[in-house]
Protein backbone atom coordinates (compact mmCIF):
# COMPACT_ATOMS: atom_id res chain seq x y z
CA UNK A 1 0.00 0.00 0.00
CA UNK A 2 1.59 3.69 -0.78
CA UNK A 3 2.43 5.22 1.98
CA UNK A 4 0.30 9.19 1.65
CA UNK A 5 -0.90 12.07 3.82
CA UNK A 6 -4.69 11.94 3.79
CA UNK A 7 -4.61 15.70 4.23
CA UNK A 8 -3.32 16.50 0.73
CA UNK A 9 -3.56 13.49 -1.65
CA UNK A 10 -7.08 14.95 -2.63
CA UNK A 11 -5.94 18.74 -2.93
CA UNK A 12 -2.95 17.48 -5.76
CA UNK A 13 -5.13 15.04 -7.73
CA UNK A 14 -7.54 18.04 -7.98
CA UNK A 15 -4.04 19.46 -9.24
CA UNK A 16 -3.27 16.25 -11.58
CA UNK A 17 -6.39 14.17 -12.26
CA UNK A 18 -3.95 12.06 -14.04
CA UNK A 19 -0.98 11.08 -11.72
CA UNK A 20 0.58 8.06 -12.96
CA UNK A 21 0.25 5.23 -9.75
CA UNK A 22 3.12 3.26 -11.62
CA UNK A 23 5.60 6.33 -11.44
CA UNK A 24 3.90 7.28 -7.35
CA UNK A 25 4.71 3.35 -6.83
CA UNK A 26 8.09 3.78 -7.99
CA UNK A 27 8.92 6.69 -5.77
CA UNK A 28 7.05 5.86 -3.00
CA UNK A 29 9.39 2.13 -3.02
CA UNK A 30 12.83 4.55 -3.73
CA UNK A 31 11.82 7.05 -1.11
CA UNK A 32 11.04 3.91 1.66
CA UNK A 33 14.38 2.38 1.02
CA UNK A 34 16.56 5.45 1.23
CA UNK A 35 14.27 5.78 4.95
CA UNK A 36 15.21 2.67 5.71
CA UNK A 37 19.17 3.03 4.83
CA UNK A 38 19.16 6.39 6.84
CA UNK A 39 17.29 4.14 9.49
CA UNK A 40 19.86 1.55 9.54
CA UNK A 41 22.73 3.72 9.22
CA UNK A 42 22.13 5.89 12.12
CA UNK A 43 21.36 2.84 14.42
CA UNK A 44 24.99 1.57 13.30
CA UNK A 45 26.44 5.03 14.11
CA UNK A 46 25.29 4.87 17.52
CA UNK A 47 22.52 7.68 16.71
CA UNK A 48 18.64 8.74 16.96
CA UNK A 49 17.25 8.19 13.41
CA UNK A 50 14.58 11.00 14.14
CA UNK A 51 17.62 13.51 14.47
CA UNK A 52 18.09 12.94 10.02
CA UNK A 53 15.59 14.93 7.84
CA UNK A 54 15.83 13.64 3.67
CA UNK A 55 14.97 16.31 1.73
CA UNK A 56 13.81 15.48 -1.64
CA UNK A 57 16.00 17.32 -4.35
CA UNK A 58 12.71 18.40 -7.05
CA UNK A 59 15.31 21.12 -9.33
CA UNK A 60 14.60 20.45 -12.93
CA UNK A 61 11.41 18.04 -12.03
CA UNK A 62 8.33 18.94 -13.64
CA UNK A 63 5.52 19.64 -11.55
CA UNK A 64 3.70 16.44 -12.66
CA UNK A 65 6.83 14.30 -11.15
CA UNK A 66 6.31 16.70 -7.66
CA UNK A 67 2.68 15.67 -7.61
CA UNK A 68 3.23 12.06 -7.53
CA UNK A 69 5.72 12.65 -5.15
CA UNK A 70 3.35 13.48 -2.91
CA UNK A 71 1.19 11.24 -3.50
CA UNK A 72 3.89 8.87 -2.74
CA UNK A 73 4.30 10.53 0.87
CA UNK A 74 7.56 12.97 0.21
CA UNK A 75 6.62 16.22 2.70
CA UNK A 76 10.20 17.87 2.30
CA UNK A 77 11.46 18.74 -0.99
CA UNK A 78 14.88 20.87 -2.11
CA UNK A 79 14.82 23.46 -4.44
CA UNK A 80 18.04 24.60 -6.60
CA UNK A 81 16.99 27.79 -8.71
CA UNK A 82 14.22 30.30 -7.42
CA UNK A 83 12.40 31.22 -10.14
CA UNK A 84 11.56 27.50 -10.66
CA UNK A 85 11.12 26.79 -7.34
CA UNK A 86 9.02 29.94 -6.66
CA UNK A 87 6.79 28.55 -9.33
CA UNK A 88 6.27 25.00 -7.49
CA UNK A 89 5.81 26.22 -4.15
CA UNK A 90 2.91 28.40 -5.53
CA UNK A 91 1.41 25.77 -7.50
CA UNK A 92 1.46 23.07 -4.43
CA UNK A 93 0.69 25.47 -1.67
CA UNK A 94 -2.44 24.37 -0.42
CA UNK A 95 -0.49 20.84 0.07
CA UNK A 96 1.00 21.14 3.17
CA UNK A 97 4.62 20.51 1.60
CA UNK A 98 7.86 21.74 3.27
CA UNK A 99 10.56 24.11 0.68
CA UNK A 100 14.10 24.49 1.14
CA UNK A 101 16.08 26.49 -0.46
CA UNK A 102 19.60 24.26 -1.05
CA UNK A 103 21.16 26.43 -3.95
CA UNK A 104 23.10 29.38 -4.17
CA UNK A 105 20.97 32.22 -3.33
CA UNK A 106 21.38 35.50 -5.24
CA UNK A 107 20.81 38.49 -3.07
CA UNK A 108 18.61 39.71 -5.03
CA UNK A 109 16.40 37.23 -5.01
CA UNK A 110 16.44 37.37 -1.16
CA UNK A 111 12.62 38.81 -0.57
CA UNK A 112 10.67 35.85 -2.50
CA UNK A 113 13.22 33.50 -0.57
CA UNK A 114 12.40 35.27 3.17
CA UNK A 115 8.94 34.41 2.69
CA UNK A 116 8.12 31.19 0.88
CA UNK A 117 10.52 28.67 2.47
CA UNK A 118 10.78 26.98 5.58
CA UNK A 119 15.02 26.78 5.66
CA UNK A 120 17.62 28.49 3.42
CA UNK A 121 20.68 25.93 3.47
CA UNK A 122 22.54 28.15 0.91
CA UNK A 123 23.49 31.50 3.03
CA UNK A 124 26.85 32.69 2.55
CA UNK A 125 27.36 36.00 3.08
CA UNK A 126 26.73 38.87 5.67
CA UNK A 127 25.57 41.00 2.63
CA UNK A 128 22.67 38.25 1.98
CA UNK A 129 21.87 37.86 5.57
CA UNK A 130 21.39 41.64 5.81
CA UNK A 131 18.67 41.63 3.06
CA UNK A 132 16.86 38.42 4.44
CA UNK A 133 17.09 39.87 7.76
CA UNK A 134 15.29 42.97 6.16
CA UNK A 135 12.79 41.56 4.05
CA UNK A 136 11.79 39.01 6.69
CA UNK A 137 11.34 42.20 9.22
CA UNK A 138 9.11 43.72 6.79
CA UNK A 139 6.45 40.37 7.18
CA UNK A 140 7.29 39.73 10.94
CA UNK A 141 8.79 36.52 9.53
CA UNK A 142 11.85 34.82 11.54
CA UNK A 143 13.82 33.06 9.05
CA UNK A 144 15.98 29.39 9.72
CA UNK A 145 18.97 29.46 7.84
CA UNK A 146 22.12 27.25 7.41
CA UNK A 147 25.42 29.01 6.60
CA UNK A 148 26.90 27.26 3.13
CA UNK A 149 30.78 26.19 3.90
CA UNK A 150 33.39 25.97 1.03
CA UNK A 151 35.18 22.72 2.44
CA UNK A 152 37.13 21.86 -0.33
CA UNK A 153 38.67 24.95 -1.51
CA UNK A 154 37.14 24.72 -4.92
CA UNK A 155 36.19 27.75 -6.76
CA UNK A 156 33.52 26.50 -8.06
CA UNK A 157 31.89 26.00 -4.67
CA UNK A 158 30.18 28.62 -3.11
CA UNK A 159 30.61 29.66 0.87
CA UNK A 160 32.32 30.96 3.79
CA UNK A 161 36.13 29.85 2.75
CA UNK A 162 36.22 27.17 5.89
CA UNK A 163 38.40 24.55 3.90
CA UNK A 164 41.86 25.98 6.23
CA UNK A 165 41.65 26.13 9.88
CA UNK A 166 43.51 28.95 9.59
CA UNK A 167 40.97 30.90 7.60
CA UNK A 168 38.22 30.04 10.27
CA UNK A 169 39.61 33.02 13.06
CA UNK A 170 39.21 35.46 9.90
CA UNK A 171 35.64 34.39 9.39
CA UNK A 172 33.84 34.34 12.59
CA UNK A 173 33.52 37.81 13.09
CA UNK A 174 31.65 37.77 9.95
CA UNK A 175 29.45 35.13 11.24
CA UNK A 176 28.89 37.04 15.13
CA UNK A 177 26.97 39.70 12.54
CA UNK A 178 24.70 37.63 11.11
CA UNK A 179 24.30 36.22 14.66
CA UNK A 180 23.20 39.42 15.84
CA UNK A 181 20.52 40.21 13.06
CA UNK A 182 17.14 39.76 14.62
CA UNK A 183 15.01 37.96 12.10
CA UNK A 184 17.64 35.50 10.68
CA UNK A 185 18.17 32.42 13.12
CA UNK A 186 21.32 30.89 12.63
CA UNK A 187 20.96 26.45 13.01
CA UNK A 188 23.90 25.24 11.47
CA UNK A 189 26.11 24.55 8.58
CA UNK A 190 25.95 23.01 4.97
CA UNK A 191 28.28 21.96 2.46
CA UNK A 192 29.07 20.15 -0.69
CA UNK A 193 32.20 17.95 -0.97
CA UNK A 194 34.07 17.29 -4.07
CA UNK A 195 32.00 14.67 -6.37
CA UNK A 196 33.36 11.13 -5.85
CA UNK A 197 31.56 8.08 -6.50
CA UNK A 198 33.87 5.94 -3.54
CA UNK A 199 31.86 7.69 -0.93
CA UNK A 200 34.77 6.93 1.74
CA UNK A 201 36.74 9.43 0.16
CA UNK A 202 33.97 12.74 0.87
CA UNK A 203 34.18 11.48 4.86
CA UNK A 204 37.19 14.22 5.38
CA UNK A 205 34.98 16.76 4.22
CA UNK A 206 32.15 15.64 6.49
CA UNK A 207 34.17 15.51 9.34
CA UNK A 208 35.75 18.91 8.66
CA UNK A 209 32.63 20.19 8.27
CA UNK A 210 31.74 19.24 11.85
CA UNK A 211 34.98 20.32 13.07
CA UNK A 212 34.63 24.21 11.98
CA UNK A 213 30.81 23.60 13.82
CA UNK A 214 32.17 22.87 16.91
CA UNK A 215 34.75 25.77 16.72
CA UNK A 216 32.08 27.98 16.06
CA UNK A 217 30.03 26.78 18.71
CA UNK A 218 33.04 27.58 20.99
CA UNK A 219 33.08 30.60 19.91
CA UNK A 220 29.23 31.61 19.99
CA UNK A 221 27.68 29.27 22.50
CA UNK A 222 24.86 31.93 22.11
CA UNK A 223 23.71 30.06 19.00
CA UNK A 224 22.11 26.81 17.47
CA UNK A 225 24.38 25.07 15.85
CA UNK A 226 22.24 22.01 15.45
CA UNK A 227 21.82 21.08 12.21
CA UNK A 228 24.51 19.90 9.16
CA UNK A 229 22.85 19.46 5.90
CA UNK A 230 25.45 17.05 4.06
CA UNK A 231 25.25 13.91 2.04
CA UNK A 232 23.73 13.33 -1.24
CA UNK A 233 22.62 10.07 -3.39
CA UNK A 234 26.70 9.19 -3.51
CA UNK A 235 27.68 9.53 0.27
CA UNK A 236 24.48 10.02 2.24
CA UNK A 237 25.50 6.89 4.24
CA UNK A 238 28.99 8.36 4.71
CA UNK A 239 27.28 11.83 5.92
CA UNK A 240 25.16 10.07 8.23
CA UNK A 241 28.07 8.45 9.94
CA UNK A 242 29.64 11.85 10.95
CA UNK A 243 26.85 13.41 12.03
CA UNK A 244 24.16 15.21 9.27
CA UNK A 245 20.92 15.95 10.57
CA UNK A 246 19.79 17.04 6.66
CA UNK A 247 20.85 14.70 3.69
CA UNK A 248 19.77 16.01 0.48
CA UNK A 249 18.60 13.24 -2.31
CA UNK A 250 16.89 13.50 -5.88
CA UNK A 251 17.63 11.64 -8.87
CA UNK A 252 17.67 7.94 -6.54
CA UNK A 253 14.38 9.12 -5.51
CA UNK A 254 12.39 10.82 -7.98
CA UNK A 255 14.57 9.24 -11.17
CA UNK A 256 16.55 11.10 -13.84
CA UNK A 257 15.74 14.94 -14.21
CA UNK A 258 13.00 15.70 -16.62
CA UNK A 259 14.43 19.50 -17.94
């Protein structure tokens, strides 16, 4: 039987009269067994599977692929790109669903992100945080965020530049700023490690990762420093090992990308 929240099922078939049960089926049995591996994993690791949220990666999914995802049960989905996510969480917002925002964040685009989603993963700069922290003042909104670490050192990665210890005394006074803004709430870190498909070899980048957290929760014990949103369909195992609370997973889930 496919697992489905009673509340909403109706509301998206209203939405698409013509899901396809084969393709909610198949998601529904992908979306089970990654549960189940986090399940397993964590047990392994010595910790509480309830502290690991999956987040369902939807960028570049069409919105018919979204609907049977919730018809299949998914209540979290990841968003890449604004303007197509903006365009999603409008379409499916009488559903109930959860929205992250997990990709680079322009700051212009900062006032449609302050208000339609329930966690920004991406921030990475005081100059964002400033005009969430604004725009979220302006609707009497407190805003979750994560702030996104470059691990690795590649340019290609967005971030604070954490990948050197010896960078991380030159960025926390950065970070006590966006501590101090009132509507932006500060709950831990994210990153993206090198791709490799031996998932031992992203564990150093984990483990950093929850290294520069625990300096910075040293250094401002005034904070949350929860959460670490790491691990995708390659390493999610790997991530759950050292310690993410958020593992981010699309393509093993919802199948190839549609766009």
């Amino acid at each position: 039987m496919i697992a489905t929240r009673a509340g909403c099922k109706g509301k998206v078939n209203n939405l698409f009269p013509k899901i396809n049960e084969e393709i909610v089926r198949t998601i529904n049995s992908r979306y089970k067994n990654v549960l189940e591996r986090i399940h397993e994993t964590a047990l392994k690791a010595g910790r509480d599977p309830k502290e690991i949220r999956l987040v369902v990666v939807s960028k570049s999914q069409p919105a018919a692929i979204v609907a049977a995802a919730i018809s299949a049960g998914i209540k979290l989905f990841g968003e890449n790109y604004i303007d197509e996510a903006l365009e999603k969480v409008l379409l499916f917002k009488e559903t109930g669903v959860e929205w992250h925002m997990i990709g680079h964040l322009q700051s212009r685009k900062a006032e449609p992100a302050s208000r339609d989603f329930a966690l920004i993963h991406s921030l990475d700069s005081l100059k964002l945080a400033k005009r969430l922290d604004r725009f979220c003042g302006e609707n009497n909104r407190k805003l979750p965020v994560l702030l996104e670490c470059n691990i690795s050192g590649e340019e290609s990665k967005f971030g604070f530049p954490a990948w050197e210890e010896k960078h991380w005394e030159t960025i926390n006074p950065e970070i006590k700023q966006i501590l101090i803004l009132p509507n932006i709430i500060v709950k831990g870190l994210m990153t993206m490690p090198p791709y490799f498909t031996d998932p031992e070899l992203t564990r150093p980048y984990f483990k950093k990762l929850r290294k520069f957290r625990d300096y910075l929760n040293v250094k401002n014990p005034q904070a949350n420093w929860t959460e670490l949103s790491m691990g995708t369909s390659v390493d999610f195992e790997t991530a759950v090992q050292e310690g993410s609370t958020f593992v981010r997973i699309g393509e093993a889930i919802l199948g190839p990308r549609r766009k």
